[in-house]
N, C-alpha and C. Protein backbone atom coordinates (compact mmCIF):
# COMPACT_ATOMS: atom_id res chain seq x y z
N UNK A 1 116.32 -55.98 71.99
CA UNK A 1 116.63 -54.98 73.00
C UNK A 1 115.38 -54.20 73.40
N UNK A 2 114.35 -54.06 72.36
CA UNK A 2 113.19 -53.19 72.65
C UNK A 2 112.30 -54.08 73.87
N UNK A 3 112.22 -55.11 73.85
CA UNK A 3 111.85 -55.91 75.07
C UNK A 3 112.06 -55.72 76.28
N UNK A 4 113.38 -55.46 76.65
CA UNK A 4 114.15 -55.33 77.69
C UNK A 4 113.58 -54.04 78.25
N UNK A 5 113.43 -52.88 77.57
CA UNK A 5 112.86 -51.84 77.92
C UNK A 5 111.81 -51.61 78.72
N UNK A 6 110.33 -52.92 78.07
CA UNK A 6 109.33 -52.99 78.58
C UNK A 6 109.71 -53.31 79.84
N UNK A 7 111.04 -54.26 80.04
CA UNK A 7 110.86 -54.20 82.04
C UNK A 7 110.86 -52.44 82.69
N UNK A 8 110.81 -51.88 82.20
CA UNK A 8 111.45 -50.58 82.69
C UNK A 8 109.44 -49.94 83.34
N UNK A 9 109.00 -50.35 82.26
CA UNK A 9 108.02 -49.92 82.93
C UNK A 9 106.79 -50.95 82.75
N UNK A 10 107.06 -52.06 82.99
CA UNK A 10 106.07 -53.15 83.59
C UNK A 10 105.40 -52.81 84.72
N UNK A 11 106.51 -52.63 86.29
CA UNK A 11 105.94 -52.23 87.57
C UNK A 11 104.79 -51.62 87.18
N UNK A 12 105.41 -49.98 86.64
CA UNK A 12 104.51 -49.21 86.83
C UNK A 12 102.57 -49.66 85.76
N UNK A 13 103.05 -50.46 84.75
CA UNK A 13 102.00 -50.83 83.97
C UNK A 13 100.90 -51.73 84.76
N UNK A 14 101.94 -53.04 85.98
CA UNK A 14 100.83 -53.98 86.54
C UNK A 14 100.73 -53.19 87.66
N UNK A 15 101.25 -52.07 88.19
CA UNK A 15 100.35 -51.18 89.27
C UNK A 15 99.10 -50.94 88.92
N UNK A 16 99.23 -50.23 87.76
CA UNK A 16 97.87 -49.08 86.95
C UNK A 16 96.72 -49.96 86.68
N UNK A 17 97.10 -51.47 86.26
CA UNK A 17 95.96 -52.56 85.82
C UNK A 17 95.36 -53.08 87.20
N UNK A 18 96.12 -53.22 88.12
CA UNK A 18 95.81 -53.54 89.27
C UNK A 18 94.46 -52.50 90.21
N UNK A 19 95.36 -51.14 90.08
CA UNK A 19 94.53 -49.88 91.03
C UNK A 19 93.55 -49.86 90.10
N UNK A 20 93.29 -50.22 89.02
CA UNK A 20 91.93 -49.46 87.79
C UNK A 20 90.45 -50.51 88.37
N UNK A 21 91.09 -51.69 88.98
CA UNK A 21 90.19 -52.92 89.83
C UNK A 21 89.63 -52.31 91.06
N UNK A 22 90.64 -51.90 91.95
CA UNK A 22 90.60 -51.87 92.82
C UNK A 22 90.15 -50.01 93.28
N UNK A 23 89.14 -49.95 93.58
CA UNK A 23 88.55 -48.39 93.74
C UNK A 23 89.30 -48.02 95.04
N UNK A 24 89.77 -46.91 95.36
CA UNK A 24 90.21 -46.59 96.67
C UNK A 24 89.20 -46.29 97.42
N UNK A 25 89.36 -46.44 98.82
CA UNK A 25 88.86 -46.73 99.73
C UNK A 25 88.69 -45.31 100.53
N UNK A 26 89.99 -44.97 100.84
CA UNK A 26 90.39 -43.49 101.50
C UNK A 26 91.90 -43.25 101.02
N UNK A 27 91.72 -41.71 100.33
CA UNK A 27 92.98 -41.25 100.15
C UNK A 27 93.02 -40.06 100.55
N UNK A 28 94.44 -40.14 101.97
CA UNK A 28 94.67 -39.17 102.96
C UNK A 28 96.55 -38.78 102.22
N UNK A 29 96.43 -37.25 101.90
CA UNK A 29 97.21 -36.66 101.85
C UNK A 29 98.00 -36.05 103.03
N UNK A 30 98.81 -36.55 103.89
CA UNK A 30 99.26 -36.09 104.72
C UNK A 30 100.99 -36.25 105.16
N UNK A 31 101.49 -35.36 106.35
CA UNK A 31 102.90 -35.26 106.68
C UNK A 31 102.99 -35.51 107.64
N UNK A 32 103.25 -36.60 108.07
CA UNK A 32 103.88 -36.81 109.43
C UNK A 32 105.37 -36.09 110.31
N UNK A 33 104.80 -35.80 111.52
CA UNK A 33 106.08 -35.01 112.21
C UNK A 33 107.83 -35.00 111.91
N UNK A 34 108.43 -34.48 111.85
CA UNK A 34 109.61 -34.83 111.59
C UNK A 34 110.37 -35.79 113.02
N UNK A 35 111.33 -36.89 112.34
CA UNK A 35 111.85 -37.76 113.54
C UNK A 35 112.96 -37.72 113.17
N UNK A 36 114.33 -37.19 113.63
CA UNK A 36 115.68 -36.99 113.55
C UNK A 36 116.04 -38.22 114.14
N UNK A 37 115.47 -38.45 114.74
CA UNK A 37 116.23 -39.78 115.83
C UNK A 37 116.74 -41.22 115.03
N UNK A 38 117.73 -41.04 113.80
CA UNK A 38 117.94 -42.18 113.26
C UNK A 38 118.36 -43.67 114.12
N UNK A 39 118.72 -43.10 114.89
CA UNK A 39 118.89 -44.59 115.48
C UNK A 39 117.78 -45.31 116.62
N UNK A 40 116.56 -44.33 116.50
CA UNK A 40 115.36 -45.33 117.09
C UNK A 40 115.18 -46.70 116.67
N UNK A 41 115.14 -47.50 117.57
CA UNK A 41 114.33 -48.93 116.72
C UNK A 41 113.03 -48.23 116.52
N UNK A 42 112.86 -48.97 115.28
CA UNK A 42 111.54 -48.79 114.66
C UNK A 42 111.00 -50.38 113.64
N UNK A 43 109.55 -50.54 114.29
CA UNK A 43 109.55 -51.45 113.00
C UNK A 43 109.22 -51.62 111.86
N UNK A 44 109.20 -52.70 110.72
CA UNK A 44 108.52 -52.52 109.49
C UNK A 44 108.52 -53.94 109.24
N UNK A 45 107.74 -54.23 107.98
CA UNK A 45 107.34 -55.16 107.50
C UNK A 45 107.43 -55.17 105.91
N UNK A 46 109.10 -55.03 105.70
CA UNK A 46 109.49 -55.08 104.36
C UNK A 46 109.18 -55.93 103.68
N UNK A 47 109.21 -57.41 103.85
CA UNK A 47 108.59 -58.16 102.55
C UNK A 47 107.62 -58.79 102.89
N UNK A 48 106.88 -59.03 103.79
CA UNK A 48 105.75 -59.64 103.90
C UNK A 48 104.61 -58.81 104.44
N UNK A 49 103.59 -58.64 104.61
CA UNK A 49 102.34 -57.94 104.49
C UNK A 49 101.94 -58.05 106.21
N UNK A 50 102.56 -59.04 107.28
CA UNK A 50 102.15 -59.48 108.62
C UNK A 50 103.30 -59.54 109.57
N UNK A 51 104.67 -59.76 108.61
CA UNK A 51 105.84 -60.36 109.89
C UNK A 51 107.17 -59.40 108.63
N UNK A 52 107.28 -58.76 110.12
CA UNK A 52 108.58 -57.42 109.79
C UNK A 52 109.53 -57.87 111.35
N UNK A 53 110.45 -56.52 111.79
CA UNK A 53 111.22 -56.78 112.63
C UNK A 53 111.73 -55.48 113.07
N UNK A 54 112.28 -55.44 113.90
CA UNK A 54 112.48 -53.70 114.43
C UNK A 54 114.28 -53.93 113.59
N UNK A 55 114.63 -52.82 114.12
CA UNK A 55 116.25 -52.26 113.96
C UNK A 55 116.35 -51.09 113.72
N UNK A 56 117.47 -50.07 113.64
CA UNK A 56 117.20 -48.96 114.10
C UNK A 56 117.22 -47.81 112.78
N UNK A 57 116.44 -47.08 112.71
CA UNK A 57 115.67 -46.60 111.45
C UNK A 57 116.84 -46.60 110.40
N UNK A 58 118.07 -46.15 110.70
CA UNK A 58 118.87 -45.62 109.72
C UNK A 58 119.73 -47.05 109.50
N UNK A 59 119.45 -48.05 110.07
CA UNK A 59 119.43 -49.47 109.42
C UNK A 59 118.72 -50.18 108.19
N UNK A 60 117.69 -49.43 108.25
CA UNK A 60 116.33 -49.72 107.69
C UNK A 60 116.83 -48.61 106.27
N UNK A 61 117.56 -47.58 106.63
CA UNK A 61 117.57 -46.92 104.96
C UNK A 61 119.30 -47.23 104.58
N UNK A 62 119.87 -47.96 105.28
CA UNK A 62 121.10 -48.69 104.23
C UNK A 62 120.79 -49.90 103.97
N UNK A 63 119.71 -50.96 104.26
CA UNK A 63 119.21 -52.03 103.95
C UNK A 63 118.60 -51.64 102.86
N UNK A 64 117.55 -50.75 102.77
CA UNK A 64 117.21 -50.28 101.16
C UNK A 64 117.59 -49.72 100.32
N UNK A 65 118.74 -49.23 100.56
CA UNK A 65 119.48 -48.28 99.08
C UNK A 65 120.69 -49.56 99.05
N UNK A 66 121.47 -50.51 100.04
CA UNK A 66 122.06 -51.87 99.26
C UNK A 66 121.22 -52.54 98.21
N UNK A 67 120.13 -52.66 99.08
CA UNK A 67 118.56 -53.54 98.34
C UNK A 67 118.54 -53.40 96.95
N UNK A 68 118.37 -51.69 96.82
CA UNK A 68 118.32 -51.21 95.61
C UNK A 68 119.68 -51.35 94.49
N UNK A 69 120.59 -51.29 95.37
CA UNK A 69 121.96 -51.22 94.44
C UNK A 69 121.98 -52.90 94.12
N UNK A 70 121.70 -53.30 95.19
CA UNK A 70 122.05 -55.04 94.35
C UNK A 70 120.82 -55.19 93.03
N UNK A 71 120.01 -54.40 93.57
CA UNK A 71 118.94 -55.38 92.67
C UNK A 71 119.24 -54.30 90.85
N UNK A 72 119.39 -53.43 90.62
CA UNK A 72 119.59 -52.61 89.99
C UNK A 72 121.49 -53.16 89.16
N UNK A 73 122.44 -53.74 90.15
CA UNK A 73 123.64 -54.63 89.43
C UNK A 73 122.87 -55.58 88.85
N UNK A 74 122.14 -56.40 89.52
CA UNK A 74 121.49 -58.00 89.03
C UNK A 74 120.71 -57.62 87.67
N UNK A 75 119.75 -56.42 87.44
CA UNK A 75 119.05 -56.38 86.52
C UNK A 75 120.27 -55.92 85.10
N UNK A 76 121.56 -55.44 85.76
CA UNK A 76 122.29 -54.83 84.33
C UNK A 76 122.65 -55.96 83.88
N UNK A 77 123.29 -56.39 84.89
CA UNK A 77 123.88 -58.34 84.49
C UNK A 77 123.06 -58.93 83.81
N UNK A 78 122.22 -59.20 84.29
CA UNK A 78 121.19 -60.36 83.36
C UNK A 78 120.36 -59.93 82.17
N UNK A 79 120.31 -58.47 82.08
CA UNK A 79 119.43 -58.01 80.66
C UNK A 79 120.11 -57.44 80.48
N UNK A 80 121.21 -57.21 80.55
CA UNK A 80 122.15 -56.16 79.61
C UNK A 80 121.65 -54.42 79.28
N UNK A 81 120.55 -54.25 80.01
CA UNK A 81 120.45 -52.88 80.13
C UNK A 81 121.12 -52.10 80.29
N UNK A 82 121.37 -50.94 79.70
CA UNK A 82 122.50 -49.76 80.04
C UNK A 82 122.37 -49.89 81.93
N UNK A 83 123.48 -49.33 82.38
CA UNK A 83 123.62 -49.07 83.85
C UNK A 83 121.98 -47.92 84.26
N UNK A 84 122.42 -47.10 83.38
CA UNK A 84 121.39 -45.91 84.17
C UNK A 84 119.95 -46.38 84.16
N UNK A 85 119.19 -47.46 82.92
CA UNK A 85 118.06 -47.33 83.16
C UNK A 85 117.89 -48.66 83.76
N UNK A 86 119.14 -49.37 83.81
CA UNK A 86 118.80 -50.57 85.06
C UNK A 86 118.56 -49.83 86.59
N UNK A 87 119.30 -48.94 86.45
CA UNK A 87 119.57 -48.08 88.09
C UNK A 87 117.62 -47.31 88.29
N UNK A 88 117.12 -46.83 86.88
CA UNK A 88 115.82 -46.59 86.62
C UNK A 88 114.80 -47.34 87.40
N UNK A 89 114.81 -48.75 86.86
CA UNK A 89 114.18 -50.00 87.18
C UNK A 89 114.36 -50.03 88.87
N UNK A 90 115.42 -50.43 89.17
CA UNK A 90 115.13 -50.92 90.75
C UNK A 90 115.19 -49.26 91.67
N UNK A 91 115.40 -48.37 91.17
CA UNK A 91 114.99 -47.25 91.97
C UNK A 91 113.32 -46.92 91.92
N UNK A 92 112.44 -46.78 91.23
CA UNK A 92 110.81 -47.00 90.82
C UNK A 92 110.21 -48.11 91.51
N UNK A 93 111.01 -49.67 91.14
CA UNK A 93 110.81 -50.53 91.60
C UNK A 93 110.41 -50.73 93.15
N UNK A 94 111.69 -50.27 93.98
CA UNK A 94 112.09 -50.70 95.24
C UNK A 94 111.57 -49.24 96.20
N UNK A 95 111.58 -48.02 94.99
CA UNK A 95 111.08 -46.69 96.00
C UNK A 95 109.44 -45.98 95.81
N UNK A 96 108.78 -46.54 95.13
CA UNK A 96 107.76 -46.14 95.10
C UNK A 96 106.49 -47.32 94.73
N UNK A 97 106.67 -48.29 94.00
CA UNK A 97 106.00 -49.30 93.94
C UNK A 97 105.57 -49.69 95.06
N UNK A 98 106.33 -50.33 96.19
CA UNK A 98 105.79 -50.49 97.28
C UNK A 98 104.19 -49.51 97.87
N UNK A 99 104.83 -48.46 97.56
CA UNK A 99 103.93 -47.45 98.15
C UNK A 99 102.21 -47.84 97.89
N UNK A 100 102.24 -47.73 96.62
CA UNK A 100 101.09 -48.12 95.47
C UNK A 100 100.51 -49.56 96.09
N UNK A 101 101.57 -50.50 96.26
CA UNK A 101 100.87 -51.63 96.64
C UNK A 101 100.31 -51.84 97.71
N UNK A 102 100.73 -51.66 99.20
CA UNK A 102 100.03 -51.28 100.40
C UNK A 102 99.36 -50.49 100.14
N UNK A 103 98.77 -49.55 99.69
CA UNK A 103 97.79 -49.04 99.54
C UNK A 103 96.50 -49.69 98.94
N UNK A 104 96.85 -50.54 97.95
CA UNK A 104 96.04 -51.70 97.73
C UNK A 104 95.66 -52.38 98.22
N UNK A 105 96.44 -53.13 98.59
CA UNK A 105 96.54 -54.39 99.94
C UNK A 105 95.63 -54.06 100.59
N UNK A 106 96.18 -52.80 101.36
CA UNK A 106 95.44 -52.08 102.74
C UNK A 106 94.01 -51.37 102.48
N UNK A 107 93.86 -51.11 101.15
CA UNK A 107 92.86 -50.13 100.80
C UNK A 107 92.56 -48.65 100.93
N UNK A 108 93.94 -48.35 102.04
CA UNK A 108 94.00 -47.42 102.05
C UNK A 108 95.50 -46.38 101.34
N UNK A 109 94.91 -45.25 100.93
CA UNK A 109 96.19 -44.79 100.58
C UNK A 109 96.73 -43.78 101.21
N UNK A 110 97.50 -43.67 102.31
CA UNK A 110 98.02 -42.75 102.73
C UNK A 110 99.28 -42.11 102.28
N UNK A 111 99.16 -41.12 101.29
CA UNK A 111 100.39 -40.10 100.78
C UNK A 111 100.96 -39.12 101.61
N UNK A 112 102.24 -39.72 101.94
CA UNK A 112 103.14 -38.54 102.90
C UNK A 112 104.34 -38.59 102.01
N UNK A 113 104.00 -37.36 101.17
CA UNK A 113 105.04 -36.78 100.52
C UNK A 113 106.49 -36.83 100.46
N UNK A 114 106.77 -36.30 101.71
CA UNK A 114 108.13 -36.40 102.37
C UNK A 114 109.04 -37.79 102.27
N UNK A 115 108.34 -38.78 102.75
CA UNK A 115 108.26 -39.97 103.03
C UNK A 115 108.35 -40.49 101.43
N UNK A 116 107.79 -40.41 100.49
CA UNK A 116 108.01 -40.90 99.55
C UNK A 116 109.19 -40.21 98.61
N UNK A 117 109.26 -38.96 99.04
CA UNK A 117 110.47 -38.24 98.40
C UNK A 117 111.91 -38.97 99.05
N UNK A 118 112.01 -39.37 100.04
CA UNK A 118 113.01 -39.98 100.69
C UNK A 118 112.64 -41.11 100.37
N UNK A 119 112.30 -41.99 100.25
CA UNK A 119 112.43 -43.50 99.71
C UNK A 119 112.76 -43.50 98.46
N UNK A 120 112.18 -42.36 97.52
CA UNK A 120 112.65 -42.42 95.97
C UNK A 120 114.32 -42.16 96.25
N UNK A 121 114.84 -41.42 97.01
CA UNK A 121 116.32 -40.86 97.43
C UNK A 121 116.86 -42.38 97.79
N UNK A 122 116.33 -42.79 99.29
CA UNK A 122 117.51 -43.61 99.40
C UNK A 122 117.32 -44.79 98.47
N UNK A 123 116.84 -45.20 97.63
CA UNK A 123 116.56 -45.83 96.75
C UNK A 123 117.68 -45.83 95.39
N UNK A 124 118.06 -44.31 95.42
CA UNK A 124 118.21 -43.93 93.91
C UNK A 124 119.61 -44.02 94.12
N UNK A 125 120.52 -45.17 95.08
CA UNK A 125 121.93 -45.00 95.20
C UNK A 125 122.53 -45.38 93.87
N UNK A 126 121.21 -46.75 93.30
CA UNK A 126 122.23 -47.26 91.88
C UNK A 126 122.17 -45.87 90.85
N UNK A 127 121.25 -44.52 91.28
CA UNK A 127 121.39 -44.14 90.35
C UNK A 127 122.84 -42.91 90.24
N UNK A 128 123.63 -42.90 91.36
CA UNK A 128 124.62 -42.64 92.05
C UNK A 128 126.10 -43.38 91.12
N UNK A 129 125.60 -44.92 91.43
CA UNK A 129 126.34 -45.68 91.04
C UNK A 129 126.59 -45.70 89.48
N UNK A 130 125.63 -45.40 88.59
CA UNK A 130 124.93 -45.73 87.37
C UNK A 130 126.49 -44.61 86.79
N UNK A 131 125.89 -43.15 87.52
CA UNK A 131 126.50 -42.05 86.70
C UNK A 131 128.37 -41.89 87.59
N UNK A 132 128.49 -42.71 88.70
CA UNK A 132 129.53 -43.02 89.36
C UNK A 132 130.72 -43.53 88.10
N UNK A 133 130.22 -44.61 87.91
CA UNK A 133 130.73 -45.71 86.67
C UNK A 133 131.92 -44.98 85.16
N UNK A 134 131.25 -43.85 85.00
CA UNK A 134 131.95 -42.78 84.04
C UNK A 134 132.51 -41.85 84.69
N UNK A 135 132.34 -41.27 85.84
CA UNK A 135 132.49 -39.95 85.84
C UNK A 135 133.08 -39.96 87.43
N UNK A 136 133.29 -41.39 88.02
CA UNK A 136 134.16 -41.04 89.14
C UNK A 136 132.85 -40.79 89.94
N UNK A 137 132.93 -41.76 91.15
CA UNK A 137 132.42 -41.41 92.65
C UNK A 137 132.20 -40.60 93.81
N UNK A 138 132.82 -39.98 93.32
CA UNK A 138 132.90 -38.70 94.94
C UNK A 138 131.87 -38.10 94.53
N UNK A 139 131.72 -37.05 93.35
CA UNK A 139 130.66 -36.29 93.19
C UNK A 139 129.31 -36.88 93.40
N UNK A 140 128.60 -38.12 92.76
CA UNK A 140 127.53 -38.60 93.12
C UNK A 140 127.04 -38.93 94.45
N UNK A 141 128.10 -39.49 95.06
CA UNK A 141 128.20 -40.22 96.34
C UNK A 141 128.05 -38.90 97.33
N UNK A 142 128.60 -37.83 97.05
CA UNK A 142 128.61 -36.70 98.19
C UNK A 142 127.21 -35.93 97.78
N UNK A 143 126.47 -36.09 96.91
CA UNK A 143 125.14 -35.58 95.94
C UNK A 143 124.23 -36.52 96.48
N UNK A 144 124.37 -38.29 96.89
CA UNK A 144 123.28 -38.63 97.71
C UNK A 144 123.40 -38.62 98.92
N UNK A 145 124.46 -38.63 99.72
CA UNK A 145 124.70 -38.13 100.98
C UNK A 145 124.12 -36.88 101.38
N UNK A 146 124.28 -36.04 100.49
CA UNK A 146 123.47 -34.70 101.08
C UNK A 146 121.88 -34.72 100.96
N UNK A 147 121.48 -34.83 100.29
CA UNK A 147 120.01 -35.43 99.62
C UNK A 147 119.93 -36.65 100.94
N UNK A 148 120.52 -37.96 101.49
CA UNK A 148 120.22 -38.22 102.31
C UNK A 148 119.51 -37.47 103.96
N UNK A 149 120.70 -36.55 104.05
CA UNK A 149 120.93 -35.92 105.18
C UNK A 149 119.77 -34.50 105.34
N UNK A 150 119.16 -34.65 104.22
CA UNK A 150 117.86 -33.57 104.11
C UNK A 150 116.89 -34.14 103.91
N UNK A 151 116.95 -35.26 103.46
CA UNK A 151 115.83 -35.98 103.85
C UNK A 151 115.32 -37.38 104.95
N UNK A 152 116.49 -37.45 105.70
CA UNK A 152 115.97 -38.94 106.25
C UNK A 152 114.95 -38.59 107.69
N UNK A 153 115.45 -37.13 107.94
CA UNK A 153 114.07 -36.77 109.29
C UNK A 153 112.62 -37.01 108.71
N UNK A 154 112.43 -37.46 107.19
CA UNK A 154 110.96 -37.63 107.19
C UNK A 154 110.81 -38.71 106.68
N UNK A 155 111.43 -39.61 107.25
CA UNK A 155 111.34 -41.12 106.72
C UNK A 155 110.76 -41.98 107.65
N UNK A 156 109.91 -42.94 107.27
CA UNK A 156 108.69 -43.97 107.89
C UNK A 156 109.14 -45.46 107.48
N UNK A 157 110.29 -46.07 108.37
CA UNK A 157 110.27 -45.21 109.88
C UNK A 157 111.58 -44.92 109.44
């Protein structure tokens, strides 16, 4: 079982081995404007580094908190991890890892706070689900809904 754990924080371990190579280039601390307009098309380039696709932003954050909830069921299933720190795993995984890696990729690191505080959110539905499981749904579910709804004006895109 102590194995299983180490997935918990692998990501974050082959991030740290990775960035300790790789010197940054430029790191810009900044906030981009607020955009209410959830249903702009907007595009992105979720799994590949060159070829993404538009749809309309608040498409783009129930595609990633499913993302997250499937991948966060799949990891309890197959390693038998408790719910919550499987929900751990693909919320880190799927909401902030990314971040770290385009920044690599790209060389550059641009930190917009906001933006990463809302991806860790819509991300963290399995962790919704995790504490859902015991204690009944409404309360969690109306706890990331609100936390959604305060944060998705600063989401990219």
């Amino acid at each position: 079982m102590s194995s299983m754990r180490f997935l918990i924080l692998a990501p974050l371990i082959a991030g740290l081995c990775v960035a300790r190579e790789l010197p940054a280039q430029r790191l810009l601390v900044s906030q981009p404007s607020r955009d209410c307009r959830l249903t702009r098309s907007a595009y992105d380039n979720a799994f590949s580094d060159g070829k993404g696709y538009w749809q309309p932003r608040i498409a783009w954050h129930a595609e990633y908190a499913a993302l997250s909830l499937a991948a966060a069921y799949g990891i309890h299933r197959l390693t038998r991890l408790s719910p919550m720190w499987s929900a751990a795993v693909a919320t880190v995984g799927l909401g902030l890892v990314p971040h770290i890696r385009g920044g690599i990729v790209n060389r550059s690191y641009p930190i917009h706070p906001m933006d990463w505080a809302f991806d860790l959110w819509d991300r963290g539905t399995p962790l919704a689900w995790a504490y859902g499981r015991d204690n009944g749904y409404t309360k969690p579910a109306l706890v990331w809904l609100s936390g959604y709804a305060g944060l998705a004006c600063w989401a990219e895109p």
